[in-house]
C-alpha atoms as a PDB file:
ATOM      1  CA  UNK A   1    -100.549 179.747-187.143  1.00  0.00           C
ATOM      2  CA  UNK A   2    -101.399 178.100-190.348  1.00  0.00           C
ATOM      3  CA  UNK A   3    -104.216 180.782-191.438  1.00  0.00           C
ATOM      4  CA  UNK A   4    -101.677 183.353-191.487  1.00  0.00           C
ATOM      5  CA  UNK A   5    -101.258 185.247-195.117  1.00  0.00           C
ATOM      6  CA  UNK A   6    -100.022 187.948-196.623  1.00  0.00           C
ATOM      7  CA  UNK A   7    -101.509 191.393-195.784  1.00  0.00           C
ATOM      8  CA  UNK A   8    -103.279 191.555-199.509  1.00  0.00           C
ATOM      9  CA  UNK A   9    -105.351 188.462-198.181  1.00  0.00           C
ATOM     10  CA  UNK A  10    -106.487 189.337-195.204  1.00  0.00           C
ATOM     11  CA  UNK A  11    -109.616 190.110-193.443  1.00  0.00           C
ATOM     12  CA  UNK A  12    -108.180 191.195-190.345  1.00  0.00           C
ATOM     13  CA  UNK A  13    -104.874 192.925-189.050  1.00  0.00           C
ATOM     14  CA  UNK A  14    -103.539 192.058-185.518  1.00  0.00           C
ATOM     15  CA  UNK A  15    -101.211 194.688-184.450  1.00  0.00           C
ATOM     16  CA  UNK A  16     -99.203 194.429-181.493  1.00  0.00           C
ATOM     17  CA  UNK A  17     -96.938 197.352-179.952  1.00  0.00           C
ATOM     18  CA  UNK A  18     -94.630 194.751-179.030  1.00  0.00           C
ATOM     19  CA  UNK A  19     -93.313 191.252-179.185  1.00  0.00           C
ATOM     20  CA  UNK A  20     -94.618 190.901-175.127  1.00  0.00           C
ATOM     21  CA  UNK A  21     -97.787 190.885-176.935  1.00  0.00           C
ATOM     22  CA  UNK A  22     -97.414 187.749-178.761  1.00  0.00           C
ATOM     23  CA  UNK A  23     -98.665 185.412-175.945  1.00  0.00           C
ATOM     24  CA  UNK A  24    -101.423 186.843-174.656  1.00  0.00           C
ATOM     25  CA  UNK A  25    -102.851 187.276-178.108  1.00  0.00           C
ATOM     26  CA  UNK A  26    -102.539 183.633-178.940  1.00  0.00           C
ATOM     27  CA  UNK A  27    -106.448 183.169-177.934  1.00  0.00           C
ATOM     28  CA  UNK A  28    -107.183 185.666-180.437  1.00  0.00           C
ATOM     29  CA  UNK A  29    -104.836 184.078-183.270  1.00  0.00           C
ATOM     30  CA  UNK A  30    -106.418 180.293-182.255  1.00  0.00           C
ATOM     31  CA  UNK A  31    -110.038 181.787-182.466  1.00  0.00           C
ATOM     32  CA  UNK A  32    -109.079 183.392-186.180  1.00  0.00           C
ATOM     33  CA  UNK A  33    -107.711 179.803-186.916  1.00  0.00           C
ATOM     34  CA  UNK A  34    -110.546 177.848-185.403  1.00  0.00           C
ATOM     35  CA  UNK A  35    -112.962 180.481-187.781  1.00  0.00           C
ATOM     36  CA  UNK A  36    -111.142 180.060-190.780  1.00  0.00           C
ATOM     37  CA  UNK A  37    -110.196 183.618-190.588  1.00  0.00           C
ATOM     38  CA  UNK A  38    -107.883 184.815-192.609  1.00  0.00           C
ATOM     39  CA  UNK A  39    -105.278 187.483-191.139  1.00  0.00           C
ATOM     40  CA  UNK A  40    -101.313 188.797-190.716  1.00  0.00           C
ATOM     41  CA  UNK A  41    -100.156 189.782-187.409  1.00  0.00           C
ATOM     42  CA  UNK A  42     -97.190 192.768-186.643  1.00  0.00           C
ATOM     43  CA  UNK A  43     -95.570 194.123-184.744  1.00  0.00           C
ATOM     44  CA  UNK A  44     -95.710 198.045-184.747  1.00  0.00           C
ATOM     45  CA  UNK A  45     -95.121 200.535-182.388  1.00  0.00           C
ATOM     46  CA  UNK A  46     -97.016 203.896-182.146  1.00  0.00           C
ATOM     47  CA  UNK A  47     -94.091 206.081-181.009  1.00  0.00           C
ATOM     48  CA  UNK A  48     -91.240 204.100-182.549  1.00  0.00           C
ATOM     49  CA  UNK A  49     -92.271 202.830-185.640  1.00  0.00           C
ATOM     50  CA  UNK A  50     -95.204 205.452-186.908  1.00  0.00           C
ATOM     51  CA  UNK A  51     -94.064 205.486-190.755  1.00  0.00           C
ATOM     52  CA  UNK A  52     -94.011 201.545-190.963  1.00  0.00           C
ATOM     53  CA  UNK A  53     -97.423 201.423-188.366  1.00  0.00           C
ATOM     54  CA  UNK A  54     -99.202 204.110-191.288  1.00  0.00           C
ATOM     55  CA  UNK A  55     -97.633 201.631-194.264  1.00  0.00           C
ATOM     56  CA  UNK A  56     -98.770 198.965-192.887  1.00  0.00           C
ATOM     57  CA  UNK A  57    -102.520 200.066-192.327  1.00  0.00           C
ATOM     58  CA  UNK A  58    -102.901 201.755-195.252  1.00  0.00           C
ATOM     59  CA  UNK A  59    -101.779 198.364-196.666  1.00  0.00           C
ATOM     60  CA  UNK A  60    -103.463 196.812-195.422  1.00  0.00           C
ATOM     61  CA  UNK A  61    -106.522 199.177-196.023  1.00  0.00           C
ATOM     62  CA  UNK A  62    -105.526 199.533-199.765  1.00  0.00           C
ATOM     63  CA  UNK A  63    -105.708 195.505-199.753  1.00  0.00           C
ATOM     64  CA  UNK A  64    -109.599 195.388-198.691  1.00  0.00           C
ATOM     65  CA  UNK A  65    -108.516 194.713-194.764  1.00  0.00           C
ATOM     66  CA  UNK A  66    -112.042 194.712-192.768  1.00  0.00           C
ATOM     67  CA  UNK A  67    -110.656 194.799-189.388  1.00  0.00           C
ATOM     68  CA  UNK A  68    -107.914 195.611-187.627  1.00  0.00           C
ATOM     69  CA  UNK A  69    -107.291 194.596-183.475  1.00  0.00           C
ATOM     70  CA  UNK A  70    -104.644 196.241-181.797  1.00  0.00           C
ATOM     71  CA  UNK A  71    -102.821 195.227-178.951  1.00  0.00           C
ATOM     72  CA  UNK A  72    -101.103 197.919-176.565  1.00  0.00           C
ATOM     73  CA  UNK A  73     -99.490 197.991-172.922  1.00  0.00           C
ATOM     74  CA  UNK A  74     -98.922 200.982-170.553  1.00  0.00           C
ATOM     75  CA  UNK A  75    -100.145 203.976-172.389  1.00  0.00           C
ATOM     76  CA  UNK A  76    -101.477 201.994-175.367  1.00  0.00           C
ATOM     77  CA  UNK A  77    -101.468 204.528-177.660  1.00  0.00           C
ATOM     78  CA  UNK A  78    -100.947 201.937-180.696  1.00  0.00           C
ATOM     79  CA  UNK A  79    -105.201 201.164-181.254  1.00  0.00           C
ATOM     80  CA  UNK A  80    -106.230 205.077-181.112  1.00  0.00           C
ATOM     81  CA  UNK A  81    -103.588 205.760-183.389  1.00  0.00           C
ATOM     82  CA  UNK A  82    -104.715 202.925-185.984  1.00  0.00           C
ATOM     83  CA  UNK A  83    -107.867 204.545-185.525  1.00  0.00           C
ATOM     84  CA  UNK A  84    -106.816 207.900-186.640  1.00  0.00           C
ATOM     85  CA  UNK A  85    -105.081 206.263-189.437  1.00  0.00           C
ATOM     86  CA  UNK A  86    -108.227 204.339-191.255  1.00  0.00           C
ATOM     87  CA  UNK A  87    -112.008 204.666-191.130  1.00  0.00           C
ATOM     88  CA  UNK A  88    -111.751 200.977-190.167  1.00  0.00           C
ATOM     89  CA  UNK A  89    -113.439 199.382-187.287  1.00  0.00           C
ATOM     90  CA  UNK A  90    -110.300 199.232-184.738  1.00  0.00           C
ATOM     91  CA  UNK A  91    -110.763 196.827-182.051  1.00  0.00           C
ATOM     92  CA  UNK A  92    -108.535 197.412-179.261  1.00  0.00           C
ATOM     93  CA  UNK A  93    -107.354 195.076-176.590  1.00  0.00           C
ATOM     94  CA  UNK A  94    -105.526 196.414-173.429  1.00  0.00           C
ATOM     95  CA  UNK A  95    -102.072 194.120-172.030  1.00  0.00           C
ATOM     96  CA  UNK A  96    -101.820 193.836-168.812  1.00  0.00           C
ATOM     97  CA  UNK A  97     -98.759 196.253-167.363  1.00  0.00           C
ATOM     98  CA  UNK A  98     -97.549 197.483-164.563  1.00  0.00           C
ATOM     99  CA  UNK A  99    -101.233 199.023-163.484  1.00  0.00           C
ATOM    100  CA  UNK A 100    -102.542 195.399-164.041  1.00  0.00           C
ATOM    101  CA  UNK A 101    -103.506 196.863-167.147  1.00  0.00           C
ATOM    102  CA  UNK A 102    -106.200 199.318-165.638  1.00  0.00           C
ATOM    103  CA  UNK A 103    -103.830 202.427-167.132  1.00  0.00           C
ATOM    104  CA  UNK A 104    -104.054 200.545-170.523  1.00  0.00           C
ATOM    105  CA  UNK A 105    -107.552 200.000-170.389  1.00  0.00           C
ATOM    106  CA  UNK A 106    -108.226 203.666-170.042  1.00  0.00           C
ATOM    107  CA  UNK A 107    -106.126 204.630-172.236  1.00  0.00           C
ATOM    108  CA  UNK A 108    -107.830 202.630-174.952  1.00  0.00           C
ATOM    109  CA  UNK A 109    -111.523 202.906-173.739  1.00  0.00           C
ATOM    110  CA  UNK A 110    -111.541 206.662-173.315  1.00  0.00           C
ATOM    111  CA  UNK A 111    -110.735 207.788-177.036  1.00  0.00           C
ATOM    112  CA  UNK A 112    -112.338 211.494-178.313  1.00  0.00           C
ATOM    113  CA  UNK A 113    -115.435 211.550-179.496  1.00  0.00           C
ATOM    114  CA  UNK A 114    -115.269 211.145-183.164  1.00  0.00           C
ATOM    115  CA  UNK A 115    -112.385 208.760-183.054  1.00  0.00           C
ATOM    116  CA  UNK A 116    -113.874 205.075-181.869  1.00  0.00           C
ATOM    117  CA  UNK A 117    -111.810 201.779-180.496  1.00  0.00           C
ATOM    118  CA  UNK A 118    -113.928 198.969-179.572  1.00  0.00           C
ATOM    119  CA  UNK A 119    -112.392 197.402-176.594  1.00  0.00           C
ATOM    120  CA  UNK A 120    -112.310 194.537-174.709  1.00  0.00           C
ATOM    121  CA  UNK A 121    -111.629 193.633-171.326  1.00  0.00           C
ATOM    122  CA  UNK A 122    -107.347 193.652-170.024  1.00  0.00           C
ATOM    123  CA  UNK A 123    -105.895 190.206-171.881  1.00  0.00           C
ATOM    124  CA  UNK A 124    -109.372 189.941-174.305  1.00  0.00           C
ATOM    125  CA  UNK A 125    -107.968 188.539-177.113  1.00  0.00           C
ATOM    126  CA  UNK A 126    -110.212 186.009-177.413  1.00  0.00           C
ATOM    127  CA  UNK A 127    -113.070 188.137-177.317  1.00  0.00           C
ATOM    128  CA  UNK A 128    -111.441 190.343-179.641  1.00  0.00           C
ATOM    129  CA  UNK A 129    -111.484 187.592-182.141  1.00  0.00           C
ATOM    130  CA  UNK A 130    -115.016 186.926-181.692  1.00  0.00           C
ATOM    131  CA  UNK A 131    -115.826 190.403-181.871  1.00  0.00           C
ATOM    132  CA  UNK A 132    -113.977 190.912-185.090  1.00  0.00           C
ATOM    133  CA  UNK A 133    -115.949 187.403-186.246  1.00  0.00           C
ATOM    134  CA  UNK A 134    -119.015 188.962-185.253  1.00  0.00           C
ATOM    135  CA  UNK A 135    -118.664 191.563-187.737  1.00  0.00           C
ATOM    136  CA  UNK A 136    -117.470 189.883-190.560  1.00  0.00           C
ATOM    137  CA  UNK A 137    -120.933 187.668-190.412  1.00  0.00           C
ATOM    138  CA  UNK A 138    -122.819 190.577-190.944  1.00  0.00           C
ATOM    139  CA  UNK A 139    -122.006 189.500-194.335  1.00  0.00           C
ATOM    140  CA  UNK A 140    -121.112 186.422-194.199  1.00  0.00           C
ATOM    141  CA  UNK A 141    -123.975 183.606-193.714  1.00  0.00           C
ATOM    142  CA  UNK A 142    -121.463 181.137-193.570  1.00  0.00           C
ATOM    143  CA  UNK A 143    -119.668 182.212-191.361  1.00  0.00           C
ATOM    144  CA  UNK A 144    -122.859 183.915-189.093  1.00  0.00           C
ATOM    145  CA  UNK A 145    -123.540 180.319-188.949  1.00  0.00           C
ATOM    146  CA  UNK A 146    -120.602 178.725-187.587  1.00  0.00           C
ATOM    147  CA  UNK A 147    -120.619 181.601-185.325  1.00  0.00           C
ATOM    148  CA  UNK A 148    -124.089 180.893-183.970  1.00  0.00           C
ATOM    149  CA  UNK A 149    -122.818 177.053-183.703  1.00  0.00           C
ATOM    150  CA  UNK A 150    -119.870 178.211-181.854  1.00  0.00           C
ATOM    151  CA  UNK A 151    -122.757 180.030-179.414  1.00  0.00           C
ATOM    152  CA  UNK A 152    -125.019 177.161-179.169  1.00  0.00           C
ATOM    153  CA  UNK A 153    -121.698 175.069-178.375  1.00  0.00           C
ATOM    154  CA  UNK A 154    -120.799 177.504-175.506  1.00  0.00           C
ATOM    155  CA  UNK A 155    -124.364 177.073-174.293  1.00  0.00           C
ATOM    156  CA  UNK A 156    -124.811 173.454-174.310  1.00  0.00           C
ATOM    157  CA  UNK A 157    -120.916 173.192-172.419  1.00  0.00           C
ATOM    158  CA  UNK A 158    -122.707 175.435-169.942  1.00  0.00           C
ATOM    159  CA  UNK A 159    -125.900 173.085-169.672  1.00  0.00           C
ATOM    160  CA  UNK A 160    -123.641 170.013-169.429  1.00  0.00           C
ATOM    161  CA  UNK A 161    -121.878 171.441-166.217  1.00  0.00           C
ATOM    162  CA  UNK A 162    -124.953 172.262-164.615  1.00  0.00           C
ATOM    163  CA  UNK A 163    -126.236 168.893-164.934  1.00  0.00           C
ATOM    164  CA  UNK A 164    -122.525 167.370-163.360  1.00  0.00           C
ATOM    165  CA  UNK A 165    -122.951 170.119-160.491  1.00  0.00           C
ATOM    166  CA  UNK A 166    -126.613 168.206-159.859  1.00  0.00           C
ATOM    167  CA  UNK A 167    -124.948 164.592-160.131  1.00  0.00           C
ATOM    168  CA  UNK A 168    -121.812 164.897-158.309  1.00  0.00           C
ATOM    169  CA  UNK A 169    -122.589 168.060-155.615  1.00  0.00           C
ATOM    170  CA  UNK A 170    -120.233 171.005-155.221  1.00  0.00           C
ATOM    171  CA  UNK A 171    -118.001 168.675-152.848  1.00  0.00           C
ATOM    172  CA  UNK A 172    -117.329 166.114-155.412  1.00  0.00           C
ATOM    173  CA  UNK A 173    -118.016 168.204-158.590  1.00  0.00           C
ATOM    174  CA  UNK A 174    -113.675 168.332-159.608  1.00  0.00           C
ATOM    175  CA  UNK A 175    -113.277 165.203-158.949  1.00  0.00           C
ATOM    176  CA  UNK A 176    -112.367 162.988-162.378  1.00  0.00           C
ATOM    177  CA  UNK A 177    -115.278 160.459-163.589  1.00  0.00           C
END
C-alpha cells in the first residue's frame, strides 16, 4: 500500500475492528491507491480498545482527516461509535459474519436519528472507497475529474461487453478470442 501515510496526512481513516478485516478491505485500500488518495488504516476495536479508537479519531480529526470508513463484523458497533466520536462523515462497511453479514448490516444501517453512518452493501469496500472519493471531489476538480473518467471507463467496459455478447452469442460469449 504505497499511498499509506501518517495520520497528520491523511484524507481518510480506514478503521477496522479487527485484523479479519484486512482482506476484504483491500478493494477499498487499491481504489484509495488507484485515486491517489491519501490515508492510514487501524486497527481499533469499539469494546476493547475505546481510549486508543477516541485517540486515534480525534487524531486524526485534529490532523484535518475528511473521512473516516469503518469496518465492523457481528455487532459492528466500531462505525456508530466513530460516529459519536467526530462530526465527520463516517462511512461504514458491514464484514460478512456468522449471519452472512445481514446482523452487521443492521447493526450499521439502523443508527439513531441524529447520529449518521453511510453504509454500503456486506464486503463494500470498494464502494466505500468510491464513496469516500465522491466526497472529496466536491472540492476537488481534479480529482471530480478522474472520478468522472473512472465512470465513463466503467461505462464504456460495459458497452464493450455488450457488443462481444452480439458477436460471439451467450453460448460462445466465455470463450477466449
Amino acid at each position: 500500500m504505497a499511498k499509506m501515510k501518517e495520520e497528520p496526512q491523511a484524507d481518510i481513516a480506514v478503521i477496522m475492528g479487527s485484523d479479519s478485516d484486512l482482506n476484504e478491505m483491500n478493494p477499498c485500500f487499491s481504489t484509495l491507491d488507484s485515486f491517489g488518495i491519501n490515508y492510514t488504516a487501524t486497527i481499533a476495536s469499539a469494546h476493547r480498545t475505546h481510549d486508543y479508537l477516541k485517540r486515534t479519531v480525534s487524531t486524526f480529526e485534529r490532523a484535518g482527516g475528511k473521512i473516516l470508513i469503518a469496518a465492523a463484523g457481528g455487532a459492528a458497533h466500531l462505525p456508530g461509535v466513530i460516529a459519536a466520536l467526530t462530526p465527520l462523515p463516517v462511512i461504514g462497511v458491514p464484514m460478512a459474519s456468522k449471519l452472512l453479514g445481514v446482523d452487521s448490516l443492521l447493526s450499521i444501517v439502523q443508527m439513531p436519528a441524529g447520529m449518521p453512518v453511510a453504509t454500503v452493501s456486506v464486503g463494500g469496500s470498494k464502494n466505500a472507497a468510491l464513496l469516500a472519493v465522491q466526497i472529496l471531489s466536491l472540492n476537488d476538480p481534479k480529482l471530480r475529474s478522474r472520478y468522472s473518467k473512472f465512470r465513463a471507463q466503467q461505462a464504456d467496459a460495459v458497452i464493450q461487453k455488450s457488443k462481444r455478447l452480439k458477436l460471439k452469442g451467450y453460448k460462445n460469449y466465455f470463450e477466449k478470442d
